[in-house]
Protein backbone atom coordinates (compact mmCIF):
# COMPACT_ATOMS: atom_id res chain seq x y z
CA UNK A 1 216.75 215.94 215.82
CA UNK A 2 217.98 212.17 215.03
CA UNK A 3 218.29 211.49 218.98
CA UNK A 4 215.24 211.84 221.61
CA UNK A 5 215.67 211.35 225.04
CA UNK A 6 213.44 209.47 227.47
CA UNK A 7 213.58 208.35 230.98
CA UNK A 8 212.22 205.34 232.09
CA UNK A 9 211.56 203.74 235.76
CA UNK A 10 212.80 206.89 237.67
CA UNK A 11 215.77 207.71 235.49
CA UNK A 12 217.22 204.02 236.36
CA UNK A 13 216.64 203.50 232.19
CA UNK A 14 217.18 206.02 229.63
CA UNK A 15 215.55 205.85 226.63
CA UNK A 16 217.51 206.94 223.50
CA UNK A 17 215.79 206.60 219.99
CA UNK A 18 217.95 207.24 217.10
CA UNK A 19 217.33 208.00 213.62
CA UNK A 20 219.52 209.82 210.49
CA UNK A 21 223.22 209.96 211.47
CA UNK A 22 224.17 211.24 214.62
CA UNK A 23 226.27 214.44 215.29
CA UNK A 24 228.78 215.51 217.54
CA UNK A 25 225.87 218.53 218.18
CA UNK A 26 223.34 215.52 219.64
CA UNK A 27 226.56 214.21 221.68
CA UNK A 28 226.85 218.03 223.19
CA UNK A 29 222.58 217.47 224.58
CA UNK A 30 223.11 213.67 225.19
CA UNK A 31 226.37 213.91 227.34
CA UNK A 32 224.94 215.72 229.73
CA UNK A 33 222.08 214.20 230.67
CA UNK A 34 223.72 210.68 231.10
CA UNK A 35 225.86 212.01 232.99
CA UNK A 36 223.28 213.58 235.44
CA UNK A 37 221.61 210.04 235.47
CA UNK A 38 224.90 208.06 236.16
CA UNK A 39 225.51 210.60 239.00
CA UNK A 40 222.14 209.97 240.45
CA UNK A 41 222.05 205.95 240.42
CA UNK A 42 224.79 203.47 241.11
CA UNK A 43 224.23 202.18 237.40
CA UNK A 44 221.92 202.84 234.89
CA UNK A 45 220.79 200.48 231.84
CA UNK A 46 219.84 202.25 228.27
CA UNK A 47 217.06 201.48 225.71
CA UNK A 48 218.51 201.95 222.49
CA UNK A 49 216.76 202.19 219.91
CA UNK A 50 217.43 202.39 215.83
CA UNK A 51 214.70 203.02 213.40
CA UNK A 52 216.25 204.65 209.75
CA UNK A 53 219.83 204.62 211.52
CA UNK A 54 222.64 204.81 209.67
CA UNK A 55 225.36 205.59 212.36
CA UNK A 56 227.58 208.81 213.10
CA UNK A 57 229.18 211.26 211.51
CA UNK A 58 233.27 210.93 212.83
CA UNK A 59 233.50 213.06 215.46
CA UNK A 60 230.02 211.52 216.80
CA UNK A 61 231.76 208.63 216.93
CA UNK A 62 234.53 209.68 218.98
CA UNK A 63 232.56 211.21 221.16
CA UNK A 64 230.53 207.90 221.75
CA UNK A 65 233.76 206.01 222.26
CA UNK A 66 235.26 208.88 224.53
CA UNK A 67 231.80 208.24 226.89
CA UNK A 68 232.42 204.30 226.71
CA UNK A 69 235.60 204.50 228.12
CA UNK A 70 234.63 207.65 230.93
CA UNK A 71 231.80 205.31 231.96
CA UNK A 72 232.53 202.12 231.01
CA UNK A 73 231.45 200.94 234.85
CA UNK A 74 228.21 203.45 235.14
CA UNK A 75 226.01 201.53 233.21
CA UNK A 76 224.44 198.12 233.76
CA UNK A 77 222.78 197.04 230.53
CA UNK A 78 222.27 197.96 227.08
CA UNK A 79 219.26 196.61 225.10
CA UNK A 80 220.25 197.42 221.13
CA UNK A 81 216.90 197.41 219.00
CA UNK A 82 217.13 197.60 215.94
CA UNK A 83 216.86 196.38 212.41
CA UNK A 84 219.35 196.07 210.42
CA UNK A 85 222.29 193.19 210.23
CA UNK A 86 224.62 195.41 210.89
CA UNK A 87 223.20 196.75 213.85
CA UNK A 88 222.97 193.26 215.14
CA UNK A 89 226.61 193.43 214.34
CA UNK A 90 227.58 196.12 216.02
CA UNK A 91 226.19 194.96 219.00
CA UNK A 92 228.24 191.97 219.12
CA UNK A 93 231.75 194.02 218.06
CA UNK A 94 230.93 196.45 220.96
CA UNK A 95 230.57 193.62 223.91
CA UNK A 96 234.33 193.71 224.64
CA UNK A 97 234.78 197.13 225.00
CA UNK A 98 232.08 197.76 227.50
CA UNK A 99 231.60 196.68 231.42
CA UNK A 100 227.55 196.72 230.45
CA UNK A 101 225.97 193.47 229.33
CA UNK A 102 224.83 194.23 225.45
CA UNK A 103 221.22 192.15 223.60
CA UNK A 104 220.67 193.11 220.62
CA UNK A 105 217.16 193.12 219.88
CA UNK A 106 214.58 193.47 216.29
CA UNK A 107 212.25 195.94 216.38
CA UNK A 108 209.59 194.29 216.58
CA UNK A 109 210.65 193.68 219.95
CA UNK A 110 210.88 196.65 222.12
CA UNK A 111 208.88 195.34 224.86
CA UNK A 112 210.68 192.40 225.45
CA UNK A 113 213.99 194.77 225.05
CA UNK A 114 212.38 196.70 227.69
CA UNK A 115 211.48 193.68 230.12
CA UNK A 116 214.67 192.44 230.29
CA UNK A 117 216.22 195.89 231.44
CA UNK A 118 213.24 196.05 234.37
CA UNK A 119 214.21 192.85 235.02
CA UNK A 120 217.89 193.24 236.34
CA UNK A 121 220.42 190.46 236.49
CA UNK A 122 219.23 189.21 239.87
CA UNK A 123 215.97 188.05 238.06
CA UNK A 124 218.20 186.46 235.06
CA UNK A 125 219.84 184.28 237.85
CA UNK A 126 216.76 183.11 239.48
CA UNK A 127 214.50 182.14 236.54
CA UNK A 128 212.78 184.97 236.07
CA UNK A 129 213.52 185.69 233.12
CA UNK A 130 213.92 183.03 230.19
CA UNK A 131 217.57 184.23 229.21
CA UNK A 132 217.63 182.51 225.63
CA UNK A 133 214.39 184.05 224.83
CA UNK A 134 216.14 187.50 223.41
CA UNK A 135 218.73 185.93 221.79
């Protein structure tokens, strides 16, 4: 299956590794259990991560953009890591379209990806957390 499913800190991140092209078939499994998530916390953030990715088949893609816009104010943050320019990319096209605040991050990187979720944007105001460091 190109799309596992993880959560993370009590279901407040959810882990999504991708690989292959996704389907509207992994849309149909992932759907739901965002859904369940977003119901269960005021927002949630999502680890996102590409390794062999090379996007979605059409109606994948609608489906992604039919859950942007359904819960564009559900989720908090979206670390992209990836590694690929075009992933990097699509990270910056997608900003504008979502209420979630988008870093796009290498591979190499998941850690830090993953700190900065944990870390909320009350730490990013108060210091905590160096916010040029992931870009």
């Amino acid at each position: 299956m190109p799309m596992k499913l993880n959560q993370l800190d009590g279901g407040q991140i959810l882990e999504v590794a991708v690989t292959g092209k996704l389907s509207h078939e992994d849309y149909r499994n992932f759907v739901p259990e965002f859904e369940r998530l977003a119901s269960e916390h005021e927002k949630i953030s999502l680890l996102f991560e590409m390794r062999q990715f090379h996007g979605w088949e059409i109606k994948a893609a609608w489906d992604d953009l039919k859950l942007g816009f359904k819960h564009h104010d559900d989720v908090e943050r979206v670390a992209m890591v990836g590694e690929k320019k075009w992933q990097r990319w699509m990270t910056e096209f997608a900003k504008p379209f979502t209420g979630a605040e988008l870093r796009y991050f290498e591979n190499t990187e998941r850690e830090k990806a993953l700190a900065w979720l944990q870390a909320g944007p009350e730490a990013v105001k108060h210091g905590a957390l160096d916010k040029t460091e992931t870009l």
